[in-house]
Structures are given as C-alpha cells and as structure tokens.
PDB file of N, CA and C in Angstrom:
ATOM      1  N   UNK A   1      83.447  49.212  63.210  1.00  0.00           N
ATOM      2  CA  UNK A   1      84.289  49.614  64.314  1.00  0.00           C
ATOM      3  C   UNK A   1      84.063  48.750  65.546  1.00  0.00           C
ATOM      4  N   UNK A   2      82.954  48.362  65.754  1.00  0.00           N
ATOM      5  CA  UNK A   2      82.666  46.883  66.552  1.00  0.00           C
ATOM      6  C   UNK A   2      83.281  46.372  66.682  1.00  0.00           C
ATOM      7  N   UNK A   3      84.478  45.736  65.776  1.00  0.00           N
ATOM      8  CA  UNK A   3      85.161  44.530  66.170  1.00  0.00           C
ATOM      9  C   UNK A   3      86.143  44.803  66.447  1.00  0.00           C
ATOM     10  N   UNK A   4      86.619  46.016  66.654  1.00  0.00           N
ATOM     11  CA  UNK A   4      88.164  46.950  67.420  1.00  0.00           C
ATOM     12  C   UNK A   4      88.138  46.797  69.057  1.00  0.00           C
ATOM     13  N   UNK A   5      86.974  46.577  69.548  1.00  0.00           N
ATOM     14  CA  UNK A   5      86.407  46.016  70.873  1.00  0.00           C
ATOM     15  C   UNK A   5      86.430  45.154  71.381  1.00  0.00           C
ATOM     16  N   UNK A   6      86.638  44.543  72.735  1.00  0.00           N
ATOM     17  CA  UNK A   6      86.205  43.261  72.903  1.00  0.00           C
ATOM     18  C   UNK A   6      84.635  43.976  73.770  1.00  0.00           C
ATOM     19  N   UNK A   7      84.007  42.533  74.079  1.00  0.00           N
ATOM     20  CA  UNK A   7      82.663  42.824  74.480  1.00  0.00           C
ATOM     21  C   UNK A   7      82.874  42.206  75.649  1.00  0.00           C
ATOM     22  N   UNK A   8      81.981  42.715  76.924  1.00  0.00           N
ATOM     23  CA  UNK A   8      82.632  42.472  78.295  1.00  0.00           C
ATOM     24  C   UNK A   8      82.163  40.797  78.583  1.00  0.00           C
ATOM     25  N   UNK A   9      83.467  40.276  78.985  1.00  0.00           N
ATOM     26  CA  UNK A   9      83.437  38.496  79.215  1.00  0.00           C
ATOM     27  C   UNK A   9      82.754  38.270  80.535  1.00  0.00           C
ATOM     28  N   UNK A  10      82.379  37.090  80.526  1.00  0.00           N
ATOM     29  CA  UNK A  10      81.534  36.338  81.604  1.00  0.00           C
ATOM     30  C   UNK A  10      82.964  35.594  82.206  1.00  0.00           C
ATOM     31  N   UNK A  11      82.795  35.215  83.359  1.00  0.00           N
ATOM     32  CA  UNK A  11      83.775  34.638  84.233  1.00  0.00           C
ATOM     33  C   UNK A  11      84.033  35.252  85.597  1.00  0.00           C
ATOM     34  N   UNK A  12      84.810  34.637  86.287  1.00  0.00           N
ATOM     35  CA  UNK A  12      85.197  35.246  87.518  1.00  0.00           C
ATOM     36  C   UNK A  12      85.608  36.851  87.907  1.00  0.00           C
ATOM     37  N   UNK A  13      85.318  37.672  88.436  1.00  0.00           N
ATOM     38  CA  UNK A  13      85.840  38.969  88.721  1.00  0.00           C
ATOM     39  C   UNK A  13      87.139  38.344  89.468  1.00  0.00           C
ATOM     40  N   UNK A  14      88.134  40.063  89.374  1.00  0.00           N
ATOM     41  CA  UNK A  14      89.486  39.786  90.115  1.00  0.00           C
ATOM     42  C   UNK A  14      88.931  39.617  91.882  1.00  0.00           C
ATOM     43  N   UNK A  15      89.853  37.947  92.185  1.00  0.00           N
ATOM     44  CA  UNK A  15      89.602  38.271  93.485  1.00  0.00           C
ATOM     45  C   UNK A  15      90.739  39.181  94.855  1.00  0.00           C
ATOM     46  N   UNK A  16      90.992  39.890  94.258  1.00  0.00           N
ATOM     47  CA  UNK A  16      92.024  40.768  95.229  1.00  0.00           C
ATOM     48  C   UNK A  16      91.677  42.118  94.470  1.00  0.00           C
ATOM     49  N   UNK A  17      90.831  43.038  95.770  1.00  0.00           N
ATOM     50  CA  UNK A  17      89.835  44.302  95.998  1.00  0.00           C
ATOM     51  C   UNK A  17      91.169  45.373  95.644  1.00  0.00           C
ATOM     52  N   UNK A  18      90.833  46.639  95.281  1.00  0.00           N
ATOM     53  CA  UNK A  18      91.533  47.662  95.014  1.00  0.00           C
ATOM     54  C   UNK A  18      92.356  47.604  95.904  1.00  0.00           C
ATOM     55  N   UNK A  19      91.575  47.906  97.547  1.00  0.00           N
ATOM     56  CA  UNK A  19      92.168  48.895  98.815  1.00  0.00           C
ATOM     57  C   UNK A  19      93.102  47.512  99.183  1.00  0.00           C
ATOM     58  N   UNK A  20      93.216  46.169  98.770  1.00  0.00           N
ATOM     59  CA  UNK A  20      93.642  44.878  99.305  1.00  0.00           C
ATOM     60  C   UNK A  20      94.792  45.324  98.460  1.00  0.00           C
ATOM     61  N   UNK A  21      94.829  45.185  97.412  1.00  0.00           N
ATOM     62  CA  UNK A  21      96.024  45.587  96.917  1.00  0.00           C
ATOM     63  C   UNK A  21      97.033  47.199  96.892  1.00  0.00           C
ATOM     64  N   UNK A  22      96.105  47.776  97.641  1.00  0.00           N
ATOM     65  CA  UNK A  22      96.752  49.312  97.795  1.00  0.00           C
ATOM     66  C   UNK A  22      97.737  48.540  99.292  1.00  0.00           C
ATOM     67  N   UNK A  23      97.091  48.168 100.312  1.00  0.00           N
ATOM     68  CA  UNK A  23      97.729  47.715 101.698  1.00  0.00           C
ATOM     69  C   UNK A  23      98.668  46.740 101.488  1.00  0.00           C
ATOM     70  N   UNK A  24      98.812  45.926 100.383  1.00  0.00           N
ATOM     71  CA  UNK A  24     100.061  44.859 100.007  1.00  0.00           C
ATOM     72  C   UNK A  24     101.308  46.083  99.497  1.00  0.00           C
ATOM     73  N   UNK A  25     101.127  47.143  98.725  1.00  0.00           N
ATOM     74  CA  UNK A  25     102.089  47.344  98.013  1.00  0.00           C
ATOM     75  C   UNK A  25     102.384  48.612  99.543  1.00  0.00           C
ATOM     76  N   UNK A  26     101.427  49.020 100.291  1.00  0.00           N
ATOM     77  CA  UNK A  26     102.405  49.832 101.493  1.00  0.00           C
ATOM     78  C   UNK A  26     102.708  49.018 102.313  1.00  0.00           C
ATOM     79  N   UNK A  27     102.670  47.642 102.364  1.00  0.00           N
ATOM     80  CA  UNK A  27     103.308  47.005 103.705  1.00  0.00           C
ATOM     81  C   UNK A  27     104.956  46.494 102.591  1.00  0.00           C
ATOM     82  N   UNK A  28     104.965  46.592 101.097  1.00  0.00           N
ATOM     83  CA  UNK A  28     106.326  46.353 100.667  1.00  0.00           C
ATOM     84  C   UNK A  28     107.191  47.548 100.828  1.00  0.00           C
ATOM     85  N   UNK A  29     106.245  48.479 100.710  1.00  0.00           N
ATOM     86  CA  UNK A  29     106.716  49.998 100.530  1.00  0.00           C
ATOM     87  C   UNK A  29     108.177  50.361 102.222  1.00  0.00           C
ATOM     88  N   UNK A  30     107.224  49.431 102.756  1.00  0.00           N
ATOM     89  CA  UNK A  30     107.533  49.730 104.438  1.00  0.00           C
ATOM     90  C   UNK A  30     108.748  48.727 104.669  1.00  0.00           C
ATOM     91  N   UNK A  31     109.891  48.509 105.833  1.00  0.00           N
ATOM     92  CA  UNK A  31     110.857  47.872 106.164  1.00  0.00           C
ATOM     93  C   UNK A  31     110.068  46.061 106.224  1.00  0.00           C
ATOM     94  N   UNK A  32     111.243  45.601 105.320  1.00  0.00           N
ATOM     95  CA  UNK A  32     110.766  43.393 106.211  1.00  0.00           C
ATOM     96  C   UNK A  32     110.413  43.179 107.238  1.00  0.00           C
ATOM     97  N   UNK A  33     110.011  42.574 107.915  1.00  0.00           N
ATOM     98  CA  UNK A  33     109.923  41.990 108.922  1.00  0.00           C
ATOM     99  C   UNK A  33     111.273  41.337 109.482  1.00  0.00           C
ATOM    100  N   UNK A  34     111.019  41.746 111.030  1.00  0.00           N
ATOM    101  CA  UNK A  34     112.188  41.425 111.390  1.00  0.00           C
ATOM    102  C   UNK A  34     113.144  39.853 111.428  1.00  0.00           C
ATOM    103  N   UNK A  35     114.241  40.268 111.261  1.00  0.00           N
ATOM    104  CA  UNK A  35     115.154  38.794 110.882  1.00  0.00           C
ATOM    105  C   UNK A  35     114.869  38.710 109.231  1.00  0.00           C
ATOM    106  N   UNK A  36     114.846  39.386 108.417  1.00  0.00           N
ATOM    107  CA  UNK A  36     114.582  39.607 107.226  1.00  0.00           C
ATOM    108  C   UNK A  36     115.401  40.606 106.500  1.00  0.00           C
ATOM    109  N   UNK A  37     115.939  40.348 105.640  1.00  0.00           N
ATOM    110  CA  UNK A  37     117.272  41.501 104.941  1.00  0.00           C
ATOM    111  C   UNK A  37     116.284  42.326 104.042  1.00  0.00           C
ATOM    112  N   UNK A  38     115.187  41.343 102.762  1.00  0.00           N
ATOM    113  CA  UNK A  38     114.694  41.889 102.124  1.00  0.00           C
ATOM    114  C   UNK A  38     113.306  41.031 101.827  1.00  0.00           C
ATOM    115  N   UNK A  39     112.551  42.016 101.173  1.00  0.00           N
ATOM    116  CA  UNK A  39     111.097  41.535 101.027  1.00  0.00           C
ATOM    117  C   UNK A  39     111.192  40.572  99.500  1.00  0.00           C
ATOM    118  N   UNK A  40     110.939  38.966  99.606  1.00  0.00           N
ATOM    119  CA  UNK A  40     110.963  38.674  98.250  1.00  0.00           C
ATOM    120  C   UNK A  40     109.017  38.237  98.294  1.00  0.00           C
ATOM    121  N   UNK A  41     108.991  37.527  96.715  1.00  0.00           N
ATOM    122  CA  UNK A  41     108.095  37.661  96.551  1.00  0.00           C
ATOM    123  C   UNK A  41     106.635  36.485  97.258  1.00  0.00           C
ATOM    124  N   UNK A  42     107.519  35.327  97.882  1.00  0.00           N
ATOM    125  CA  UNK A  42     107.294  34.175  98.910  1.00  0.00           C
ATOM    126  C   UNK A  42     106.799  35.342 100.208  1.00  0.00           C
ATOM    127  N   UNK A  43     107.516  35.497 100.804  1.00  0.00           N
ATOM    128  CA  UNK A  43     107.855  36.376 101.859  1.00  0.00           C
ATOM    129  C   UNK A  43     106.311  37.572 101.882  1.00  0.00           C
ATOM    130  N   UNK A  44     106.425  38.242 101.142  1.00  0.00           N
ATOM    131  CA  UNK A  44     105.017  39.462 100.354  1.00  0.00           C
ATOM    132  C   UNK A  44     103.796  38.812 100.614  1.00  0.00           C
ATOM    133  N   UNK A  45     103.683  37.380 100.128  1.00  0.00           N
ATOM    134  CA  UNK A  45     102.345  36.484 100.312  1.00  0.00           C
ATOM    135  C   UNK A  45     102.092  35.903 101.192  1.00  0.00           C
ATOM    136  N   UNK A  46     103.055  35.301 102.286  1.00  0.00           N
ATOM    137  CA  UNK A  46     103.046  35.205 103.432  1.00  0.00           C
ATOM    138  C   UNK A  46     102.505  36.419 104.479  1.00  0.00           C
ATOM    139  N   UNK A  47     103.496  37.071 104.363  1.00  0.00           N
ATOM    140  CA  UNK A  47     102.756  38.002 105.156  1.00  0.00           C
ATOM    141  C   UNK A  47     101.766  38.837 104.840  1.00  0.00           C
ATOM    142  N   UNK A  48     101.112  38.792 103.821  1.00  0.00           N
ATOM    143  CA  UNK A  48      99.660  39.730 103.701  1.00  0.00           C
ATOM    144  C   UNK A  48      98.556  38.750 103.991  1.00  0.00           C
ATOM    145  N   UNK A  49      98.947  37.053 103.902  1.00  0.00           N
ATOM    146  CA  UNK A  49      97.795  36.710 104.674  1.00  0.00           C
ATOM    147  C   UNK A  49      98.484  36.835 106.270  1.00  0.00           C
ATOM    148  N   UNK A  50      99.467  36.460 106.228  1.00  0.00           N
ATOM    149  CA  UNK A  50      99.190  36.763 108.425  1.00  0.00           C
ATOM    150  C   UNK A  50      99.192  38.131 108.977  1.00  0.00           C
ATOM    151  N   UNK A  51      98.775  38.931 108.669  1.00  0.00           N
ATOM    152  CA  UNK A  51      98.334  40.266 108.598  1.00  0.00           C
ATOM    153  C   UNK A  51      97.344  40.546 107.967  1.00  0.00           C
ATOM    154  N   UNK A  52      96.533  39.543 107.709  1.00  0.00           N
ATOM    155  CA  UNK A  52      95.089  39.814 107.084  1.00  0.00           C
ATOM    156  C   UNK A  52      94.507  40.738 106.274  1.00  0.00           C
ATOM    157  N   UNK A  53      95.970  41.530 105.357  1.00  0.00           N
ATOM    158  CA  UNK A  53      95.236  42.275 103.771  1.00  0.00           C
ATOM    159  C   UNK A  53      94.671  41.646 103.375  1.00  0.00           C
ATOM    160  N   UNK A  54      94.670  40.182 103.323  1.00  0.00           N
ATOM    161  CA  UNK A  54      94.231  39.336 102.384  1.00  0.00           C
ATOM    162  C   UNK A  54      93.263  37.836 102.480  1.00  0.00           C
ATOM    163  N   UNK A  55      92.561  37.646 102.224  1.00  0.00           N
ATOM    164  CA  UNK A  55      91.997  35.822 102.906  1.00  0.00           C
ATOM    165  C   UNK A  55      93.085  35.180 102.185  1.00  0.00           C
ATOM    166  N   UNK A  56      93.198  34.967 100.251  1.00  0.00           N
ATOM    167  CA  UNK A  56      93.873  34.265 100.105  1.00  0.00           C
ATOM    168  C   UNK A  56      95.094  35.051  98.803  1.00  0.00           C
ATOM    169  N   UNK A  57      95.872  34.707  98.648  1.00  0.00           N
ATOM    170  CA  UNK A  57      96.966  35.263  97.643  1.00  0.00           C
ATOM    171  C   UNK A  57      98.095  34.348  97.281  1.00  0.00           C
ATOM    172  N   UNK A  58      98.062  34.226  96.279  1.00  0.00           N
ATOM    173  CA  UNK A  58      99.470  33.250  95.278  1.00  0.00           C
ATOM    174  C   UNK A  58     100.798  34.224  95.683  1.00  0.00           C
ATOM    175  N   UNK A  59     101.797  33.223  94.956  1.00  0.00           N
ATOM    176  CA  UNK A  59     102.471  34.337  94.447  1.00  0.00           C
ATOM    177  C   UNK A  59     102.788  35.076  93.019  1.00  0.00           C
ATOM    178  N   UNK A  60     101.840  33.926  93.016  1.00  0.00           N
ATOM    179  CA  UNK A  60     102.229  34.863  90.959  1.00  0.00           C
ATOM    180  C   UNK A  60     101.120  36.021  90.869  1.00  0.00           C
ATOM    181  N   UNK A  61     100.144  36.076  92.119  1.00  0.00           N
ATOM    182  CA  UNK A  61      99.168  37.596  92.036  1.00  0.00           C
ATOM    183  C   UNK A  61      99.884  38.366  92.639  1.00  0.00           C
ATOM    184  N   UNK A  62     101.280  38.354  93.721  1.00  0.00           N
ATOM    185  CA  UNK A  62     101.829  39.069  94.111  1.00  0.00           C
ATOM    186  C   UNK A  62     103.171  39.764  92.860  1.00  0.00           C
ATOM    187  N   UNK A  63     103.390  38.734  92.433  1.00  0.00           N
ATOM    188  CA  UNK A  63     104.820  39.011  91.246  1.00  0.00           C
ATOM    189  C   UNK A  63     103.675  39.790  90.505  1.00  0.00           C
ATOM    190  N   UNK A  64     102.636  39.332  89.760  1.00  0.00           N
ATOM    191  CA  UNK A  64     101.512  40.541  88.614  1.00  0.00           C
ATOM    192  C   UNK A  64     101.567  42.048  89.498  1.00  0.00           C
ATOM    193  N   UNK A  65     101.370  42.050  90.741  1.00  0.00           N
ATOM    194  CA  UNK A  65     100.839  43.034  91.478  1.00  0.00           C
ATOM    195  C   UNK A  65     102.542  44.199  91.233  1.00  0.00           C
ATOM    196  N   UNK A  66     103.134  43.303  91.835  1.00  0.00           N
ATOM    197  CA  UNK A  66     104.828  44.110  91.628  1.00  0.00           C
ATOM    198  C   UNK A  66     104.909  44.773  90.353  1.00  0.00           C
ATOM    199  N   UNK A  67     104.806  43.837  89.615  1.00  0.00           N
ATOM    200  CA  UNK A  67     105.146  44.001  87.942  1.00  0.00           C
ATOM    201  C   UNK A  67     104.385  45.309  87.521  1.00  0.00           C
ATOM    202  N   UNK A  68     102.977  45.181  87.764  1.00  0.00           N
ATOM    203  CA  UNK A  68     102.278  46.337  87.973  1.00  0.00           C
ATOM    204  C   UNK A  68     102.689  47.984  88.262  1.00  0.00           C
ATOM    205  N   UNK A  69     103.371  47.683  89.106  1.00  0.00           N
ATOM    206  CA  UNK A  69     103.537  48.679  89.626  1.00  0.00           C
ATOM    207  C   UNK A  69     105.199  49.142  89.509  1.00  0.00           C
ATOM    208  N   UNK A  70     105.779  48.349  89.234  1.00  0.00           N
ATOM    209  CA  UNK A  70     106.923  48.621  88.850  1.00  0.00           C
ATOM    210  C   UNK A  70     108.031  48.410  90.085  1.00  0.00           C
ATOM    211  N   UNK A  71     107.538  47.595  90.850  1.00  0.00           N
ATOM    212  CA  UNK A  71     108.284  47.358  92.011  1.00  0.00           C
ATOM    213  C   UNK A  71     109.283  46.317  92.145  1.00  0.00           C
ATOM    214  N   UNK A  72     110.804  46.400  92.581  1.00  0.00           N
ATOM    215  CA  UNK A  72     111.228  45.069  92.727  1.00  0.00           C
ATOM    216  C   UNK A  72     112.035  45.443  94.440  1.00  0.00           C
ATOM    217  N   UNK A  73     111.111  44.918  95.353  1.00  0.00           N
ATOM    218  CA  UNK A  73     111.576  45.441  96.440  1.00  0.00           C
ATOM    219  C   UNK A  73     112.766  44.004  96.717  1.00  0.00           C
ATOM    220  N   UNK A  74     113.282  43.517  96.097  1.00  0.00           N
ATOM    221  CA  UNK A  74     114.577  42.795  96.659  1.00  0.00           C
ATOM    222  C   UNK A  74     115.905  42.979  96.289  1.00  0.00           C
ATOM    223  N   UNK A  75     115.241  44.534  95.354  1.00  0.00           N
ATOM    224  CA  UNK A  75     116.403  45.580  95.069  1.00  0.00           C
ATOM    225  C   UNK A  75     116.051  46.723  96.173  1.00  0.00           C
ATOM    226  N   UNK A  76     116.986  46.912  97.000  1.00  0.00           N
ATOM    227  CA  UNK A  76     116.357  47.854  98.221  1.00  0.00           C
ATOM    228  C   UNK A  76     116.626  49.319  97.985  1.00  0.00           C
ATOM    229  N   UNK A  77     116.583  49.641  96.468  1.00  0.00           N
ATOM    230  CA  UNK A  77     117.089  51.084  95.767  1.00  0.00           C
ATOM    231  C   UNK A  77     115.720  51.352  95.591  1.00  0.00           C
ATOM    232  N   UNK A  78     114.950  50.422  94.954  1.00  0.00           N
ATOM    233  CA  UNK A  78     114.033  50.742  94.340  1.00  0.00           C
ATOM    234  C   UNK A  78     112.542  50.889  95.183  1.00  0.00           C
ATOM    235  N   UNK A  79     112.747  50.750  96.654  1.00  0.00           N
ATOM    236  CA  UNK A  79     111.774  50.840  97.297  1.00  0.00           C
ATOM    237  C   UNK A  79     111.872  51.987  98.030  1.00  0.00           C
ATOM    238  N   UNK A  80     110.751  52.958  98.549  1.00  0.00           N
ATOM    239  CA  UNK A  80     110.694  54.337  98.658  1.00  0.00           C
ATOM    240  C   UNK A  80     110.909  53.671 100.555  1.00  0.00           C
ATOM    241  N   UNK A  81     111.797  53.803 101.224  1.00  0.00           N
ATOM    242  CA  UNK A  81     111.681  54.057 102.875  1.00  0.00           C
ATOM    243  C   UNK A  81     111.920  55.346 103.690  1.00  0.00           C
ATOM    244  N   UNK A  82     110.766  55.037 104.554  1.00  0.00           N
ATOM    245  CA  UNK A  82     110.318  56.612 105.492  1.00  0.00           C
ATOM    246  C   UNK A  82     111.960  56.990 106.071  1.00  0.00           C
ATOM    247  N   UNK A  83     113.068  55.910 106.043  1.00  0.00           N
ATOM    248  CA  UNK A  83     113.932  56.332 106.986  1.00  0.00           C
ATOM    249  C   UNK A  83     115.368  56.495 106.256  1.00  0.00           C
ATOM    250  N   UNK A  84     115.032  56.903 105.233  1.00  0.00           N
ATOM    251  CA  UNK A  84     116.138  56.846 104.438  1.00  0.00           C
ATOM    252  C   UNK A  84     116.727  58.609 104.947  1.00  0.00           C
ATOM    253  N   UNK A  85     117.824  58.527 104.778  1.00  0.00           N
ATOM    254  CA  UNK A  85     118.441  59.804 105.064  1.00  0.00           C
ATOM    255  C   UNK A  85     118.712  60.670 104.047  1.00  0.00           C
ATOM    256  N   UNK A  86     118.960  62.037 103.884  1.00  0.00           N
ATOM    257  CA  UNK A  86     119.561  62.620 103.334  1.00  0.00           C
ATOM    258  C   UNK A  86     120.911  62.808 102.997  1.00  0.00           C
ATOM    259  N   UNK A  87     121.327  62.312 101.456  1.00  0.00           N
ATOM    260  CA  UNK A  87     122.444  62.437 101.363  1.00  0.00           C
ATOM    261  C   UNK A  87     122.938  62.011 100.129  1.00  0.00           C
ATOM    262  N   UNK A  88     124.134  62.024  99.443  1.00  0.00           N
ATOM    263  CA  UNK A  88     124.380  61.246  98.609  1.00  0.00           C
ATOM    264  C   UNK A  88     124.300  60.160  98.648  1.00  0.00           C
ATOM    265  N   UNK A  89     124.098  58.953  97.236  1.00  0.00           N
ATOM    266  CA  UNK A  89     123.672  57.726  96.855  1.00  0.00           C
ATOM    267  C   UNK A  89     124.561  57.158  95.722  1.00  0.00           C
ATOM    268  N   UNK A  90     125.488  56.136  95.674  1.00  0.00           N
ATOM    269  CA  UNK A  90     125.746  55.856  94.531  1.00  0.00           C
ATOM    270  C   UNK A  90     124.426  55.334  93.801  1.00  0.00           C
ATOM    271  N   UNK A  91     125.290  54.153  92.901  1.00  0.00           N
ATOM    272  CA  UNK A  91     124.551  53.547  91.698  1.00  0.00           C
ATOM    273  C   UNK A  91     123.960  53.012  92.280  1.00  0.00           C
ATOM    274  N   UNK A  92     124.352  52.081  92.873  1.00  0.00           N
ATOM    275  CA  UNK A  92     124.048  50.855  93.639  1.00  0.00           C
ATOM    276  C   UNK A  92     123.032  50.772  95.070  1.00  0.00           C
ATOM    277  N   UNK A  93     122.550  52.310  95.149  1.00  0.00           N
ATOM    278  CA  UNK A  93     121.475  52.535  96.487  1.00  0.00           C
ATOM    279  C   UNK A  93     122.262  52.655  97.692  1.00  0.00           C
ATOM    280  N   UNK A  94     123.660  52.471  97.827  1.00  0.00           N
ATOM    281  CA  UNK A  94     124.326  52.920  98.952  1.00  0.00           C
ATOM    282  C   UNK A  94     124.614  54.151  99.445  1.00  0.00           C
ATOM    283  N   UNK A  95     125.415  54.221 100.219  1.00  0.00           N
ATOM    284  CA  UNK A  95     125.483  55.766 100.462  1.00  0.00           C
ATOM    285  C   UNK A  95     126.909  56.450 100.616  1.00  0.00           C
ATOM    286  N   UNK A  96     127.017  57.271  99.660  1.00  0.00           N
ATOM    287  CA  UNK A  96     128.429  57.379  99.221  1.00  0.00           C
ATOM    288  C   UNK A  96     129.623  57.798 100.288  1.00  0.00           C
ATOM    289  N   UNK A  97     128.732  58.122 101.658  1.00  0.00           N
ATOM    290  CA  UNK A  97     129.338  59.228 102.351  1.00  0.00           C
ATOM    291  C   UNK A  97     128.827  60.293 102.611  1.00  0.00           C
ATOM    292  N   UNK A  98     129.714  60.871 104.255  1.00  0.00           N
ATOM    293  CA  UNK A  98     129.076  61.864 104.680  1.00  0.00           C
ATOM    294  C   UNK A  98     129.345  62.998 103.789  1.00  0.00           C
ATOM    295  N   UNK A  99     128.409  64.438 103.421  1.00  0.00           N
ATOM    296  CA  UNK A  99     128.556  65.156 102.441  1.00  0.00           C
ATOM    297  C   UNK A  99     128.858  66.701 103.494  1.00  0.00           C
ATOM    298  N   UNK A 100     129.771  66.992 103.343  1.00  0.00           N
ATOM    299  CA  UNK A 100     130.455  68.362 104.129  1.00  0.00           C
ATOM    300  C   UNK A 100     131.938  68.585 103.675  1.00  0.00           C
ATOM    301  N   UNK A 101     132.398  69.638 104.531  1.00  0.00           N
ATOM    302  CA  UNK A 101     133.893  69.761 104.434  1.00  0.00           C
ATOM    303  C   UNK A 101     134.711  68.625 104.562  1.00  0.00           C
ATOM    304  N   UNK A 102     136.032  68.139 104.003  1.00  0.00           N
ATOM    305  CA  UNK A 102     135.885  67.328 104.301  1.00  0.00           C
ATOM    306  C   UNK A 102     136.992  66.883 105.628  1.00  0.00           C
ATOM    307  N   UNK A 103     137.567  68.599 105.885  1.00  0.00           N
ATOM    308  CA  UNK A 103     138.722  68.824 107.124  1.00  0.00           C
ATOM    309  C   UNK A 103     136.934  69.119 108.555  1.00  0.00           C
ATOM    310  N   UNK A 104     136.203  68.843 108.330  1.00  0.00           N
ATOM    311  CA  UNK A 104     134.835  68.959 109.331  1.00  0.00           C
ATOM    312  C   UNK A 104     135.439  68.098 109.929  1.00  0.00           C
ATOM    313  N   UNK A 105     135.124  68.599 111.541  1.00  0.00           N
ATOM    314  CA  UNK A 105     135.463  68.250 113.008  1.00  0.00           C
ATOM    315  C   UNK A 105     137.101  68.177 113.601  1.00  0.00           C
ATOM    316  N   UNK A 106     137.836  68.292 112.403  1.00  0.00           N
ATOM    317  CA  UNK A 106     139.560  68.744 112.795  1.00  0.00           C
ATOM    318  C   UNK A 106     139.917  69.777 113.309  1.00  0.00           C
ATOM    319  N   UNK A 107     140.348  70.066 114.355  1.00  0.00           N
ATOM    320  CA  UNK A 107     140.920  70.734 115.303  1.00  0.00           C
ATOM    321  C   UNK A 107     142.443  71.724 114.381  1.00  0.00           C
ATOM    322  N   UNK A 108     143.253  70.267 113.905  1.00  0.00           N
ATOM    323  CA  UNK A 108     144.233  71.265 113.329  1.00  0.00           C
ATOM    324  C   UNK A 108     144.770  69.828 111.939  1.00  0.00           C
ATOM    325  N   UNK A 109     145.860  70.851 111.230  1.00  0.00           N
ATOM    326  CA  UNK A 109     145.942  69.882 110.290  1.00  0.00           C
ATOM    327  C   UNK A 109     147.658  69.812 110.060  1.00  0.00           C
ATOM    328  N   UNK A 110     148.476  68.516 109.674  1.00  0.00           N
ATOM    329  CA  UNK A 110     149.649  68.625 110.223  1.00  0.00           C
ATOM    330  C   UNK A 110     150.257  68.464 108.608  1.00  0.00           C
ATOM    331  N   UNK A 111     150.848  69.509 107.383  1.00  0.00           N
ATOM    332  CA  UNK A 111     151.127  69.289 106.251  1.00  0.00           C
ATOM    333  C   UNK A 111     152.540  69.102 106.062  1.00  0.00           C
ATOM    334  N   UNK A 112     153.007  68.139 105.509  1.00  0.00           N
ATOM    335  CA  UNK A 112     153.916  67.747 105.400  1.00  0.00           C
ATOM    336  C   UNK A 112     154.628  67.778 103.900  1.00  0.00           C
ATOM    337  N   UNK A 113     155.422  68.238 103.498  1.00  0.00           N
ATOM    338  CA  UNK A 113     155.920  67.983 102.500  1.00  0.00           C
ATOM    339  C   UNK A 113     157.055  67.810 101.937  1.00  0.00           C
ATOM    340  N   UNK A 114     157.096  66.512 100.998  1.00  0.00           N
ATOM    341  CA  UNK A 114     158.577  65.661 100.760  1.00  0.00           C
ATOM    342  C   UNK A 114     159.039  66.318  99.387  1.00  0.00           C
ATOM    343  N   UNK A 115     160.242  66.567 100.009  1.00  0.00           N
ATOM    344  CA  UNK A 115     161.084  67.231  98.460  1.00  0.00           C
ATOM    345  C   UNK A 115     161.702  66.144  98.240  1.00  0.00           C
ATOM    346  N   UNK A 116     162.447  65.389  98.291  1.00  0.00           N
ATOM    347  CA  UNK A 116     163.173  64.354  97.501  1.00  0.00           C
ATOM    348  C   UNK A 116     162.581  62.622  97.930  1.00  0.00           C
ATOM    349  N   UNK A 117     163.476  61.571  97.131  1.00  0.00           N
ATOM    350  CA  UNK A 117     163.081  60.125  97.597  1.00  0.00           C
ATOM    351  C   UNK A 117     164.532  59.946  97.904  1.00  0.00           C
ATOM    352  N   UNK A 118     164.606  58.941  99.055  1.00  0.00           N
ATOM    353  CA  UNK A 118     165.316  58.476  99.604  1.00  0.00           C
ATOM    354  C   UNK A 118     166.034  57.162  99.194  1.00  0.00           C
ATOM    355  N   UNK A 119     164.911  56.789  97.832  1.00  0.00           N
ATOM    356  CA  UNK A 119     165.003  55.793  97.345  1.00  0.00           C
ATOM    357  C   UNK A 119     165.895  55.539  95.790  1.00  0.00           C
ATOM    358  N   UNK A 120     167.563  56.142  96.167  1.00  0.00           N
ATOM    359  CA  UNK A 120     168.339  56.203  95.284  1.00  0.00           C
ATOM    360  C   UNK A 120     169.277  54.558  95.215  1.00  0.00           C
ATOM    361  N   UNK A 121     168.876  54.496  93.712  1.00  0.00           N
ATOM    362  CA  UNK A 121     170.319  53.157  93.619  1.00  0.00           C
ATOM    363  C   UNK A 121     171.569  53.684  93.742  1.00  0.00           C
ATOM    364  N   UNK A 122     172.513  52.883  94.621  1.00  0.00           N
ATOM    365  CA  UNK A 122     173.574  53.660  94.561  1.00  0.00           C
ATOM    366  C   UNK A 122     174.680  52.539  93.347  1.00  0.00           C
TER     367      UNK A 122
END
C-alpha cells in the first residue's frame, strides 16, 4: 500500500503564505481600481505588489490562485460586490429592471381603445 503514496519531496516550499493569498482574492473580491472597468489577471499582480500583499507574484501564480478558487473576476457576474443591489438579474449579470408595479408612481392612466383600422384599400 506504500506505493499508493507519494513520500514528502525536497524542494522549495510555496512562496505565497496562506493569509497572502486570502488578501489577493479579497482585494479581487472588492471593486478595480479606479479608471479600471475590470480586474484582469496583469492588473491582480500589479496591484498586490503596490499594495504590498505581496513582495513578489507572477501572473501565472495569480491565474493558479483564480483557478483555485473558481474565480474569473473579468466576468463581473461572477464576483461577489458589497454594492450590488437588490433585485432582479438576467443571464448576463445585468439588471433586468426595477421590480414593482409596473403603473408605480402614475398619478392616472389614459386607456385608449381602437375598434377599427383606418387602413382600408379602397
């Protein structure tokens, strides 16, 4: 049953710490930086070193880190934000519209109705 195992390897430990990678995935979790539409994965590694989660970071430890976790924040559906509203959502992470009556805030309503078309060949 030994050899169903591997036996623990010699080499480098991971260099990016638990809590280093807990603070990368809440600063994606959180809005871009401003002048920024969306967080890609250039962008993620940049800013966790100038914000100092990090001394140093690729981006292919940031794409593993995503992948990980199941994140693709340059789909902006798939990222959880504090300021998202309540309401309906299509497919697509938009927002379908306000959800109420849909005569809400009308005063009065003016119904009209056409019995014939005017639009005879003669």
């Amino acid at each position: 049953m030994a050899a169903l195992y591997d036996r623990p390897r010699s080499g480098a430990g991971p260099r990016i710490e638990k809590a280093e990678k807990q603070r990368i995935i809440a600063m994606v979790c959180a809005q871009p930086p401003p002048g920024q539409a969306r967080w890609t994965v250039r962008l993620i590694a940049e800013e966790a070193k100038e914000r100092q989660l990090v001394g140093q970071i690729g981006r292919e430890s940031v794409r593993l880190l995503l992948q990980q976790h199941d994140l693709k924040p340059w789909r902006e559906k798939n990222v959880a934000c504090p300021e998202t509203e309540r309401g309906i959502y299509r497919e697509n992470g938009r927002r379908a519209g306000a959800v109420g009556s849909p005569f809400e805030g009308i005063d009065s309503i003016q119904i009209v109705t056409v019995v014939g078309s005017n639009n005879q060949a003669d």
